[in-house]
Protein backbone atom coordinates (compact mmCIF):
# COMPACT_ATOMS: atom_id res chain seq x y z
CA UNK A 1 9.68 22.74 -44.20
CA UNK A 2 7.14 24.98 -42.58
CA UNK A 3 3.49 26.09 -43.50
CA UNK A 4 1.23 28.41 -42.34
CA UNK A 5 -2.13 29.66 -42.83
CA UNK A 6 -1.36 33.56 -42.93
CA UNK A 7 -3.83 34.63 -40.13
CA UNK A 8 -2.59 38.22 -40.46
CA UNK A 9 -1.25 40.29 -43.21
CA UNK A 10 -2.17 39.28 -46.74
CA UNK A 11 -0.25 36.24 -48.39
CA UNK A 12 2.61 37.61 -50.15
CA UNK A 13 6.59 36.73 -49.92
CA UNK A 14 7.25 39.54 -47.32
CA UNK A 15 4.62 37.99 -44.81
CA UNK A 16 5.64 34.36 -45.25
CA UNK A 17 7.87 32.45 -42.82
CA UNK A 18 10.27 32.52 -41.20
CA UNK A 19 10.73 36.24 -39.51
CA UNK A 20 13.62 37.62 -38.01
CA UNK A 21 14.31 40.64 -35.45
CA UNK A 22 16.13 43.47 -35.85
CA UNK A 23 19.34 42.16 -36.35
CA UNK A 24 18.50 38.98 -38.53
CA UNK A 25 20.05 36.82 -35.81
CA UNK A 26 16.37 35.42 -34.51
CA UNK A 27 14.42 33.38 -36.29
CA UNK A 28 11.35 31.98 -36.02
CA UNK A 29 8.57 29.79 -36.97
CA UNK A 30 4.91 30.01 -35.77
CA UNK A 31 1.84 28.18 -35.74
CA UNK A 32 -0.96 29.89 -33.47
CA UNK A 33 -2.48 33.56 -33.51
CA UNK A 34 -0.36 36.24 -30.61
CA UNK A 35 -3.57 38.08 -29.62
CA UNK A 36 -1.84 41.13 -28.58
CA UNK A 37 0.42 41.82 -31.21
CA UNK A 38 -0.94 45.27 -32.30
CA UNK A 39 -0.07 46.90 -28.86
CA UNK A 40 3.16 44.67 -28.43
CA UNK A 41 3.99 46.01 -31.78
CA UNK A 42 3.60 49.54 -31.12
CA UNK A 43 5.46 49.19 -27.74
CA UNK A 44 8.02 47.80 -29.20
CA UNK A 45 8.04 50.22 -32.26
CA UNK A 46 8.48 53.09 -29.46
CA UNK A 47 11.53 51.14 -28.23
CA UNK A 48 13.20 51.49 -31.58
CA UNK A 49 12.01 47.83 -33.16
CA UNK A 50 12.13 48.07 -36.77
CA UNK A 51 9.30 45.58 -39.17
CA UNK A 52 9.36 44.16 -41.83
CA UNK A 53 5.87 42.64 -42.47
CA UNK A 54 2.29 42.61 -41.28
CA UNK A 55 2.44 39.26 -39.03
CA UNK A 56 1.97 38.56 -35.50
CA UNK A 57 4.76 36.01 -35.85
CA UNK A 58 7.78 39.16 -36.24
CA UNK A 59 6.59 39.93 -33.02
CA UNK A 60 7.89 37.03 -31.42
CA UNK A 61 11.61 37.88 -33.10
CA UNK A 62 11.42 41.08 -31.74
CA UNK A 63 10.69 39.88 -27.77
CA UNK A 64 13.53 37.40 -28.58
CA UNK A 65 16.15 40.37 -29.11
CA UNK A 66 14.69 42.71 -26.78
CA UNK A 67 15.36 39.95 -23.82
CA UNK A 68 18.08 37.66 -25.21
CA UNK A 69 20.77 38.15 -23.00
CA UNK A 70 23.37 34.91 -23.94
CA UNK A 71 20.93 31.99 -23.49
CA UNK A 72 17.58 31.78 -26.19
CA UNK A 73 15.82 29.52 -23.83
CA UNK A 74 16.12 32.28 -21.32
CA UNK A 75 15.11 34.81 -23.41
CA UNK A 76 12.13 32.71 -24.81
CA UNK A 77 10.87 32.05 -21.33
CA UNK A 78 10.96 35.81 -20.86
CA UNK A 79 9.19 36.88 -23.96
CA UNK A 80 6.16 34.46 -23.51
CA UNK A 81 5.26 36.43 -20.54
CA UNK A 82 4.18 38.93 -22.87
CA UNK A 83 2.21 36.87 -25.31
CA UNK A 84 -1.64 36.41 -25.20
CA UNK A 85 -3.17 33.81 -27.22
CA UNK A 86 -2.06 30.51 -28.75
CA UNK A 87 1.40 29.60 -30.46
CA UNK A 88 3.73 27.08 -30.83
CA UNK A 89 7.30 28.47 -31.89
CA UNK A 90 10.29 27.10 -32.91
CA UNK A 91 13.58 29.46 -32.43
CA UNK A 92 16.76 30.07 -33.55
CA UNK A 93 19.71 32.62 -32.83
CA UNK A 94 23.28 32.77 -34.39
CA UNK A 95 24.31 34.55 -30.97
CA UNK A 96 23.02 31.33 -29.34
CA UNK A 97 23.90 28.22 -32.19
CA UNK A 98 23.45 25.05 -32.45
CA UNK A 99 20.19 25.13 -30.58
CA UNK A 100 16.78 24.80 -31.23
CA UNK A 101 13.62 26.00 -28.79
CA UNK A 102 10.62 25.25 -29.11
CA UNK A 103 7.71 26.82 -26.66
CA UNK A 104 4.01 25.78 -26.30
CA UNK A 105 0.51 27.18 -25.36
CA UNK A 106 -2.47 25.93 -27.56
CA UNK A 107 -1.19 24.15 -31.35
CA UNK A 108 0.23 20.95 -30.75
CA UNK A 109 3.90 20.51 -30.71
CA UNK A 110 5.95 17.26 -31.45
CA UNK A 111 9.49 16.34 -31.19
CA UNK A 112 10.93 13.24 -32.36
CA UNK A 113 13.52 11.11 -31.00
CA UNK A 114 15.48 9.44 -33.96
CA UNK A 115 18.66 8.05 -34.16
CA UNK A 116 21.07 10.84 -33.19
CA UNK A 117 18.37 13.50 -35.04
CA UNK A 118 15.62 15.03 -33.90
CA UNK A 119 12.69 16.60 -35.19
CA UNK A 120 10.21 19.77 -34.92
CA UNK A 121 6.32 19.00 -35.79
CA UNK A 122 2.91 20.32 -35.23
CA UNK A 123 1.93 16.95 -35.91
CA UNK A 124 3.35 13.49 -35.87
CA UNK A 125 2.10 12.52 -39.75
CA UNK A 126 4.85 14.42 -40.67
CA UNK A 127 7.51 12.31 -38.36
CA UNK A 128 6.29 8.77 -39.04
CA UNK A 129 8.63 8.09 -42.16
CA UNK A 130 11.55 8.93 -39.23
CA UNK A 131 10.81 7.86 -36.20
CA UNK A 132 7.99 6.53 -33.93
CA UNK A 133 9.11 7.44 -30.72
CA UNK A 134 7.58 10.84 -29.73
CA UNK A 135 7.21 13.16 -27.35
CA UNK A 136 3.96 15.62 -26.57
CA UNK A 137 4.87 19.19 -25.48
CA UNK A 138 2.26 20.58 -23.44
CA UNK A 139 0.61 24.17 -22.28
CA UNK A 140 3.54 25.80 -20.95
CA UNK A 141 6.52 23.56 -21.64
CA UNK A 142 9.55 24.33 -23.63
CA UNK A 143 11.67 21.33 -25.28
CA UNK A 144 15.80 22.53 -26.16
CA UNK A 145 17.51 20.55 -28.66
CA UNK A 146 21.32 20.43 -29.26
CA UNK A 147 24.05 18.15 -30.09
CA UNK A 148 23.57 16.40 -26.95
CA UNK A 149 20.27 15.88 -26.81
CA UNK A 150 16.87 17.35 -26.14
CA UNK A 151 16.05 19.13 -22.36
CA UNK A 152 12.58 19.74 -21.61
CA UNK A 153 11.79 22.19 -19.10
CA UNK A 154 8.58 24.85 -18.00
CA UNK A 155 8.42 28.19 -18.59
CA UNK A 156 10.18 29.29 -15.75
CA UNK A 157 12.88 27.10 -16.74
CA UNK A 158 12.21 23.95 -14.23
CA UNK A 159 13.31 20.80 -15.73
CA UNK A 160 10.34 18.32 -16.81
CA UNK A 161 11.14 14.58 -17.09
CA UNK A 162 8.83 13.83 -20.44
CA UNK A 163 7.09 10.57 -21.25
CA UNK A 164 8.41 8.87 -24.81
CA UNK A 165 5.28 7.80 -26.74
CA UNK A 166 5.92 4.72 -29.02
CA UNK A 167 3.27 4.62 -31.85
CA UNK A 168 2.32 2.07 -33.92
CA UNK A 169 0.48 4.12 -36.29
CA UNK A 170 0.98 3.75 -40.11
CA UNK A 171 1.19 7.29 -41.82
CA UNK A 172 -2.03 6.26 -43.68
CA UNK A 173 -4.07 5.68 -40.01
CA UNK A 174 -2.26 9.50 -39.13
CA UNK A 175 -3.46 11.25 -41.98
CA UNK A 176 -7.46 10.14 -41.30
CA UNK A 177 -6.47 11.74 -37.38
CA UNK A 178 -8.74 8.63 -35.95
CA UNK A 179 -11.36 8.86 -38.45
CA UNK A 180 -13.14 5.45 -40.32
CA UNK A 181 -13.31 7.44 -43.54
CA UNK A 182 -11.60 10.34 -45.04
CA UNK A 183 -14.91 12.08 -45.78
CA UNK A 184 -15.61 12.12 -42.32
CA UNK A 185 -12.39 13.81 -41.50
CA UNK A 186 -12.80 16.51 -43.70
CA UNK A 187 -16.32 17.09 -42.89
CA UNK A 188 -15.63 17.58 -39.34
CA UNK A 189 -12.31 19.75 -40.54
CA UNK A 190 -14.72 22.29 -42.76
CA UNK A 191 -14.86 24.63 -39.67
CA UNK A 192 -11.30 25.23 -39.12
CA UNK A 193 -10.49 25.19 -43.16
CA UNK A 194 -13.07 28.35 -43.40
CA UNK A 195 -11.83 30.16 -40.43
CA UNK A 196 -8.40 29.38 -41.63
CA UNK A 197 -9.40 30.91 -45.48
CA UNK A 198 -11.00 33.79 -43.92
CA UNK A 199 -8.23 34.53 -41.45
CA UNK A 200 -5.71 34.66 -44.63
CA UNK A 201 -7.33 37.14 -46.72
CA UNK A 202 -8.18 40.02 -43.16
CA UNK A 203 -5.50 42.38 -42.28
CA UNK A 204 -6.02 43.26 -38.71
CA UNK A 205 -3.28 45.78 -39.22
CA UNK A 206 -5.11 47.66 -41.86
CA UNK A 207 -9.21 46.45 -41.47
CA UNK A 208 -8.27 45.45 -45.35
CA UNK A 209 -9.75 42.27 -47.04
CA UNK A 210 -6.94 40.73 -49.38
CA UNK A 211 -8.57 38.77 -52.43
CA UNK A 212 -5.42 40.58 -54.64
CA UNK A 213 -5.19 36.20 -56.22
CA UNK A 214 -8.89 36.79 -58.16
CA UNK A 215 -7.02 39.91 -60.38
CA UNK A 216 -10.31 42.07 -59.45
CA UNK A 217 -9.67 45.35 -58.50
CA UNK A 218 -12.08 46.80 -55.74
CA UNK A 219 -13.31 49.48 -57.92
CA UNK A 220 -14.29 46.62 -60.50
CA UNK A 221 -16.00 44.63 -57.10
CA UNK A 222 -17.67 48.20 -56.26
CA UNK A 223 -19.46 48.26 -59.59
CA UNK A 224 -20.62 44.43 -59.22
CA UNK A 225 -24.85 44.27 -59.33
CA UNK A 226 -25.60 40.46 -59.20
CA UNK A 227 -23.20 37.28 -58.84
CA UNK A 228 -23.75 34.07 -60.38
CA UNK A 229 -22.22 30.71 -59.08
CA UNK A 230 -22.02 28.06 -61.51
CA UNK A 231 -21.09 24.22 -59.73
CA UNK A 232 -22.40 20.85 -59.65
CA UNK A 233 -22.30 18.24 -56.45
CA UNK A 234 -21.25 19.82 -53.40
CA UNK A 235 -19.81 22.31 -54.65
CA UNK A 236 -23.18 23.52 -55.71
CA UNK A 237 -23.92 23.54 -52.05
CA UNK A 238 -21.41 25.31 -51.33
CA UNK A 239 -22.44 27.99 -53.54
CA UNK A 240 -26.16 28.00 -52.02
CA UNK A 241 -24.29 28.70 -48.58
CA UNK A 242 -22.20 31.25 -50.37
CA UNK A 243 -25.80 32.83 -51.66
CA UNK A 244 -27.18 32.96 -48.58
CA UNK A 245 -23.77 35.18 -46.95
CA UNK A 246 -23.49 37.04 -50.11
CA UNK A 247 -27.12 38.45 -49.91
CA UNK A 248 -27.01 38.99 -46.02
CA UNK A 249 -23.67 40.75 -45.87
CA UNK A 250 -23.55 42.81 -49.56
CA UNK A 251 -26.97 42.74 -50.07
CA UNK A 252 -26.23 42.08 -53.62
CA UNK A 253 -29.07 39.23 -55.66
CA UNK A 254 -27.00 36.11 -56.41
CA UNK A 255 -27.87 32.90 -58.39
CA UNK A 256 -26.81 29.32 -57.79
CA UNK A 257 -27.06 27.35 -61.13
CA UNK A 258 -26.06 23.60 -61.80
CA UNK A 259 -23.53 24.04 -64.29
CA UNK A 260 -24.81 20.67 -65.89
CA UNK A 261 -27.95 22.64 -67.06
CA UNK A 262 -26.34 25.98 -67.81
CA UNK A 263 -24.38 25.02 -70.75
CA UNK A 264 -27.99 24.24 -72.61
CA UNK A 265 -29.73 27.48 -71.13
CA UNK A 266 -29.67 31.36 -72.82
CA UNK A 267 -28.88 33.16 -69.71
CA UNK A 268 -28.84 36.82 -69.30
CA UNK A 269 -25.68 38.72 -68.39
CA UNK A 270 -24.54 41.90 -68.36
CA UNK A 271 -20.98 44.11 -67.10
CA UNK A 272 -22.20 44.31 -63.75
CA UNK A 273 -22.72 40.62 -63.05
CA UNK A 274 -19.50 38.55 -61.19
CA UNK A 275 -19.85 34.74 -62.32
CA UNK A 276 -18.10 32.46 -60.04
CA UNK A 277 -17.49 28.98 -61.82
């Protein structure tokens, strides 16, 4: 299984994992933002590419065909020469089978060793029910699984003799990532969870801002005069950050209530006012 924040294009079943090239014999999977997509698209649009979807990831499909010439490793090791930015990638090819590649620079990527299997992760939560003997791809390094076995090597394809970590962690101790409490963890997660829920709903393609899940259209938004939040606890904090963005960036009056009064109060609303509950 494979998620993804979608950093570009809108979340919809065309821009969801995996993507393919061309041909539909490359596949891949992609944690990580390609920097340079745009003018790597357009380059390779000029060379006769044909896409599918708004995603940085296609790109990576595309370099795949465009330099796969028998072997995927060697064609990976070519296309990350073109890449700015941070990814980890998992690929596979029917012209190339039975054969996984997996390349590095930035996310974290994870294989693990089990008994005659081996496994793909961005993290090792995922790999604890399986196996606790690991291995830590990193900046620059390529691991290439088969039948046989697993071959690490550099991007220039140098072999790399890799160090098998043996954890003792439970999957409980993984999922609070060295943290005493869970609160902790997420409160020291809250950056990357609202640059990862802002990055999903931009469209660097387009300049577009996707919110198509709240069934507002923007002519409906366009019309909006005041916004309400309604929320008790933190998320009532939440909303008082969410005033503050609100009135710098629309310059539209909002209101932060505790929804544990509202329900007893006669507030005034009219069409033009957005409640958020």
């Amino acid at each position: 299984g494979h998620t993804r924040w979608a950093t570009h294009g809108h979340p919809c079943e065309e821009n969801a994992h995996p993507h393919q090239d061309c041909t539909g014999s490359v596949v891949v999977v992609h944690n990580g933002i390609i920097e340079n997509y745009l003018p790597l698209k357009k380059k390779l649009k000029e060379e006769g590419h044909t896409f599918r979807t708004e995603t940085d990831t296609e790109i990576i499909a595309h370099l795949v065909e465009k330099y796969f010439k028998g072997s995927l490793e060697e064609a990976i090791q070519r296309a990350v020469q073109d890449l700015e930015g941070a990814y980890a990638v998992a690929v596979i090819s029917s012209q190339d089978s039975g054969k996984i590649v997996v390349a590095k620079v930035g996310p974290p990527a994870v294989i693990g060793l089990g008994e005659k299997e081996y496994f793909v992760s961005s993290d090792i939560n995922p790999l604890l029910s399986y196996t606790q003997k690991v291995v830590f791809l990193e900046d620059g390094e390529m691991a290439v699984i088969d039948p046989q076995g697993v071959m690490f090597c550099d991007f220039k394809g140098n072999p790399l003799e890799k160090v098998v970590n043996h954890l003792s962690w439970s999957p409980l101790m993984a999922e609070k990532r060295g943290f005493k409490h869970f609160m902790l963890k997420e409160i020291f997660e809250q950056p990357k969870v609202v640059r990862d829920t802002l990055k999903g709903r931009i469209s660097l393609d387009s300049g577009k801002i996707c919110l198509d899940e709240i069934g507002i259209t923007p002519d409906i938004l366009k019309k909006i005069k005041r916004v309400v939040i309604i929320a008790c606890g933190t998320s009532y904090h939440a909303g008082l950050v969410g005033k503050y963005l609100i009135e710098t960036l629309a310059q539209i009056p909002v209101d932060v209530e505790f929804a544990s009064e509202y329900r007893y109060r006669d507030f005034i609303l009219d069409k033009k006012a957005l409640v958020i509950v």
